[in-house]
Every structure is written in structure tokens, then in C-alpha cells.
Protein backbone atom coordinates (compact mmCIF):
# COMPACT_ATOMS: atom_id res chain seq x y z
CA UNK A 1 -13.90 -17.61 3.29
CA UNK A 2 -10.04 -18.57 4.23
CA UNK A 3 -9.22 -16.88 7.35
CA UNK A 4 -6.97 -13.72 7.65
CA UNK A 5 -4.18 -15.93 9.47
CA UNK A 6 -3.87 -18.48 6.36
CA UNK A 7 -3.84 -15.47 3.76
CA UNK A 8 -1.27 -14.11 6.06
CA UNK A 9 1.18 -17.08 6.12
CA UNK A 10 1.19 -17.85 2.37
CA UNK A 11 3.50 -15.10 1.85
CA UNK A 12 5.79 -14.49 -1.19
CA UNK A 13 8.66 -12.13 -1.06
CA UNK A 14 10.24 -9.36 -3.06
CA UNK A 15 13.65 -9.82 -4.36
CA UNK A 16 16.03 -7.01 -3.67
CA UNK A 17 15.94 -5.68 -7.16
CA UNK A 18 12.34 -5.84 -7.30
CA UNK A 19 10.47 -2.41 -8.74
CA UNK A 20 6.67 -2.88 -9.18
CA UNK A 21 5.32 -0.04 -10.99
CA UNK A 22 1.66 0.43 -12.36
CA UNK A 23 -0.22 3.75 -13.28
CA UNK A 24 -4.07 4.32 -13.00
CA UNK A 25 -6.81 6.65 -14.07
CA UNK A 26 -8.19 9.16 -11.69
CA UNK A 27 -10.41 6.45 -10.21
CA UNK A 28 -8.11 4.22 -9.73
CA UNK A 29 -8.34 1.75 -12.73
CA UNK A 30 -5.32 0.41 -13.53
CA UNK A 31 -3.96 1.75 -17.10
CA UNK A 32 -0.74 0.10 -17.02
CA UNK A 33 1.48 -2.78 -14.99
CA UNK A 34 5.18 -3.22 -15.03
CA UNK A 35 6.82 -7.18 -15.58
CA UNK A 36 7.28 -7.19 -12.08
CA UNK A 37 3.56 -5.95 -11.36
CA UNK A 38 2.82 -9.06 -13.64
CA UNK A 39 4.57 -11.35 -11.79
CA UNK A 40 3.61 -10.72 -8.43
CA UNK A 41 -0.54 -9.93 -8.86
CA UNK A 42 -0.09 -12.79 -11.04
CA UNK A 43 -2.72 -11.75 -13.30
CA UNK A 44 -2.66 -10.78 -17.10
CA UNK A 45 -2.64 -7.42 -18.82
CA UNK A 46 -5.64 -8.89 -19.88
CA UNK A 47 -7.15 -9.40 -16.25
CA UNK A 48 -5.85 -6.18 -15.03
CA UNK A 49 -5.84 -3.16 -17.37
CA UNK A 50 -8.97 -1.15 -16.69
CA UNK A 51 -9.79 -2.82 -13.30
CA UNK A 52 -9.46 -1.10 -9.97
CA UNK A 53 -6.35 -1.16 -8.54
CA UNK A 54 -8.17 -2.82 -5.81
CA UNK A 55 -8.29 -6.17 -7.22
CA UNK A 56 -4.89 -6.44 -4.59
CA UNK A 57 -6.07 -5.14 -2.00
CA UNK A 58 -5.58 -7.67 1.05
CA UNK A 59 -8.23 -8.42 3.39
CA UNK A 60 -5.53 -7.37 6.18
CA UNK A 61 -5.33 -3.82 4.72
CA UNK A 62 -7.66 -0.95 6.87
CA UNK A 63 -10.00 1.21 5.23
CA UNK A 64 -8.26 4.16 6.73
CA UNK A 65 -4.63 3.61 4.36
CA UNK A 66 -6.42 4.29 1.71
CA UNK A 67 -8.59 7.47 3.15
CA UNK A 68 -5.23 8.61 4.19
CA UNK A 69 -3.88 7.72 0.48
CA UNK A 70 -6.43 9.00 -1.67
CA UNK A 71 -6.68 12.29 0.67
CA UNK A 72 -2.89 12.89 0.04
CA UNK A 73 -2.99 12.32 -3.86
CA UNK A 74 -5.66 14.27 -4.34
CA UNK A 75 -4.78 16.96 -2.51
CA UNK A 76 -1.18 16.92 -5.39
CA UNK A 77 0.80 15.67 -2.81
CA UNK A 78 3.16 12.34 -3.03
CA UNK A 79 2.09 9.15 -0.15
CA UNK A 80 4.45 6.06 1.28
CA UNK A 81 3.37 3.25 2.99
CA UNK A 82 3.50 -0.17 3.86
CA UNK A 83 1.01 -2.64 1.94
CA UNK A 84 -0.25 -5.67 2.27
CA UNK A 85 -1.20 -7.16 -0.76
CA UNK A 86 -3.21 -10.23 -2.07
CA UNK A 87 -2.35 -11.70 -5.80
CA UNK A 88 -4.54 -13.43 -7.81
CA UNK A 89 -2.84 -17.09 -6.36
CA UNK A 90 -4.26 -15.95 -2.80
CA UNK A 91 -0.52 -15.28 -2.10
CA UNK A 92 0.33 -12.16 0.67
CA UNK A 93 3.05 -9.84 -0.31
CA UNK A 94 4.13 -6.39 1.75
CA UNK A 95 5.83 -3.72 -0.43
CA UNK A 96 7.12 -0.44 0.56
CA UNK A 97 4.41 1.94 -1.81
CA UNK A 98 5.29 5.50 -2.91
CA UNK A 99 2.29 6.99 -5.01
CA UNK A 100 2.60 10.33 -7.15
CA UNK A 101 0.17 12.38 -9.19
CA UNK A 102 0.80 12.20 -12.47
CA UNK A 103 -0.03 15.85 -14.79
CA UNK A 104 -0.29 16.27 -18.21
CA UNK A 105 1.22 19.52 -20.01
CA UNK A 106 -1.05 21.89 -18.72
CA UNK A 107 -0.71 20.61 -15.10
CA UNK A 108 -3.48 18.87 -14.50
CA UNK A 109 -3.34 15.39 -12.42
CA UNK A 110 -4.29 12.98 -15.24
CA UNK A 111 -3.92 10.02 -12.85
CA UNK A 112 -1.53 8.49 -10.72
CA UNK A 113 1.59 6.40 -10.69
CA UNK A 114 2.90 3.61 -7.73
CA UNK A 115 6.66 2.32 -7.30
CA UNK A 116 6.55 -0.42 -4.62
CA UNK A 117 9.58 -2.06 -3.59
CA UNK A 118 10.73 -4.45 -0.85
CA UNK A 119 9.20 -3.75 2.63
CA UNK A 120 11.96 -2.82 5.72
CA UNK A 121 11.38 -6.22 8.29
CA UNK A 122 11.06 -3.43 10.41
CA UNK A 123 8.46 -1.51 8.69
CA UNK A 124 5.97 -4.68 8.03
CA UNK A 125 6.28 -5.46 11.57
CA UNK A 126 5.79 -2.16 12.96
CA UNK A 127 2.95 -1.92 10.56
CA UNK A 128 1.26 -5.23 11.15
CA UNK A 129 0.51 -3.65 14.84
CA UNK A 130 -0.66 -0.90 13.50
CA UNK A 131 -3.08 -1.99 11.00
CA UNK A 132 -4.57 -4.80 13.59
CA UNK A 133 -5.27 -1.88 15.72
CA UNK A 134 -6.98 0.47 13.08
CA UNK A 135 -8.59 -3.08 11.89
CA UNK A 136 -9.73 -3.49 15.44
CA UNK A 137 -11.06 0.03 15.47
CA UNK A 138 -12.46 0.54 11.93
CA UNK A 139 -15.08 -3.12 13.38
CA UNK A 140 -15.83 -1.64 16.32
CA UNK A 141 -16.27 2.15 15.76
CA UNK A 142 -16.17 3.34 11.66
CA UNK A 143 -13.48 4.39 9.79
CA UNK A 144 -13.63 7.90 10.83
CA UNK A 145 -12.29 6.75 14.48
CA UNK A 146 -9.74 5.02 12.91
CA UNK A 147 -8.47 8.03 10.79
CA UNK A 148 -8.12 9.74 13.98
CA UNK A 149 -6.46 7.53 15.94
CA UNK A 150 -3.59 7.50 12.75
CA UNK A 151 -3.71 11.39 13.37
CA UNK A 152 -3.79 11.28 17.51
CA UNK A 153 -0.70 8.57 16.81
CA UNK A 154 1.63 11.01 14.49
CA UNK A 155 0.66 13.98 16.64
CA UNK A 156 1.53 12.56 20.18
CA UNK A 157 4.51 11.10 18.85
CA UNK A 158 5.87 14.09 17.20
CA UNK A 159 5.79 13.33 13.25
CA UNK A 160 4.63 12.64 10.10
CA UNK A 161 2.85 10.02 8.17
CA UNK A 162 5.99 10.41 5.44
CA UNK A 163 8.67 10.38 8.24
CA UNK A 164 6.73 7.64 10.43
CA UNK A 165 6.88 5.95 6.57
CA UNK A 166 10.07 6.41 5.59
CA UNK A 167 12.01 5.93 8.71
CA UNK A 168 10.31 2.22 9.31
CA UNK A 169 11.70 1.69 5.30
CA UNK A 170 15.16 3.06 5.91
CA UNK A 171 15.71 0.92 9.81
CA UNK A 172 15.52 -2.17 7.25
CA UNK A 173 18.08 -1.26 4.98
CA UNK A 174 20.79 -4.04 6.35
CA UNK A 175 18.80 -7.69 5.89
CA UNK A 176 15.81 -6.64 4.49
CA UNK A 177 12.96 -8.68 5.38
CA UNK A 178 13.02 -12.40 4.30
């Protein structure tokens, strides 16, 4: 298997304009991709629709993002972050991720739906330390202890997962990251 540090450097990157938008099923199967979703997983409708959304996830990406993602949507509530992902070309690309619950008439969360756009330099970098740590941690002792640490992190620095988020996207809004 190619080693994290080659998937890392064969990196493709957003344009400014970029919006990559895809909606999935409660489980997480993919229902529907954007153009720009197409372009950058680099697989087909074909390839994609009904698969988890998973099929991007990168190697680099801890266990623990997506404990803290799915226990946010589920719980109705919206969730940023930065992502690493893989396309089907074995090509890295970071995005800034908001995910939202989507509800049909009655109110009921019918699935959910992702904007990514271009990552903050800041953010991926800030992030990159991060997830080698909870990496480092989810190896050596479970992904519980790496949920925590996330938690001990935002609570000894006085904030929020959405604020730690969302301040890391908005300290790259001159010269995003190239």
C-alpha cells in the first residue's frame, strides 16, 4: 500500500469558486453529487450514487472527525471541518466541509447535505497537527481516547468545535491556500 506521505504530496487544489455539494441517505450513501463533486472524486454518477460517502475518505483522516460528525448530525445540529480527501486518481484534496440535516415536510431528517469549499492555508495546517495527533492516539489507545483529547483540547482552550472550525477558515481568507 502507497504510504501516507506520497498520498499526501499528490495534492490537487480547489479553485476559488469551487462549491462541492453532494447529499446522502441516512447512512451515508451518496444520493446525489454536484459537477464539481464530479470533478474532484473523479468518479461517475455511475461509480458514486448509492455508495458510502466514504469511498473519499483519506487514509490521513481520524476515526474521531467522523464520531464527532455523525454525533453532531444526528443529534439535528449543523458540523464544519477540515477534510482530507482521497479521489478516485489517488489524488489528496482538503476542503473546508459544512454538513446539514436535511427534513422532509413533516420534519423529519431524511438525510444529509455537504457544501465543501476551499480550505483556509491556515486551517489545513493547523489541522494537519491535529489529526497526526488524534492519528497518533486513535493507534495507540482507541478512538474513544482520541474523542477526548478533541474535547480536553476545545475545553482547555476555551471554545468550540464550530468556532475552533470556523475561525481556522476565516484566518485564510487573504491567499487562500495554494
Amino acid at each position: 500500500m502507497e504510504s501516507l506521505l506520497n498520498l499526501l504530496k499528490n495534492e490537487v487544489f480547489l479553485n476559488d469558486d469551487t462549491l462541492i455539494t453532494s447529499k446522502t441517505d441516512l447512512k451515508g450513501k451518496i444520493t446525489y453529487g454536484n459537477l464539481d463533486f464530479i470533478k474532484y472524486v473523479v468518479y461517475s454518477e455511475k461509480e458514486f450514487l448509492g455508495k458510502p460517502h466514504s469511498i473519499v475518505r483519506h487514509p490521513f483522516m481520524p476515526r474521531a472527525a467522523f464520531k464527532l460528525l455523525w454525533d453532531t448530525i444526528e443529534a439535528k445540529q449543523e458540523f464544519f471541518a477540515f477534510v482530507c480527501n482521497l479521489s478516485k486518481k489517488r489524488q489528496t484534496y482538503w476542503v473546508f466541509t459544512n454538513v446539514t440535516p436535511s427534513y422532509d415536510e413533516n420534519g423529519q431528517v431524511i438525510g444529509y447535505y455537504s457544501v465543501r469549499r476551499r480550505a483556509s492555508k491556515a486551517g489545513i495546517e493547523a489541522m494537519i497537527e491535529i489529526y497526526k495527533q488524534l492519528l497518533l492516539i486513535e493507534k495507540e489507545h482507541g478512538l474513544d481516547a482520541s474523542v477526548k483529547f478533541v474535547l480536553d483540547y476545545l475545553e482547555q482552550n476555551n471554545t468550540t468545535w464550530d468556532k475552533l472550525i470556523i475561525d481556522l477558515q476565516s484566518q485564510g481568507k487573504v491567499g487562500g491556500y495554494r
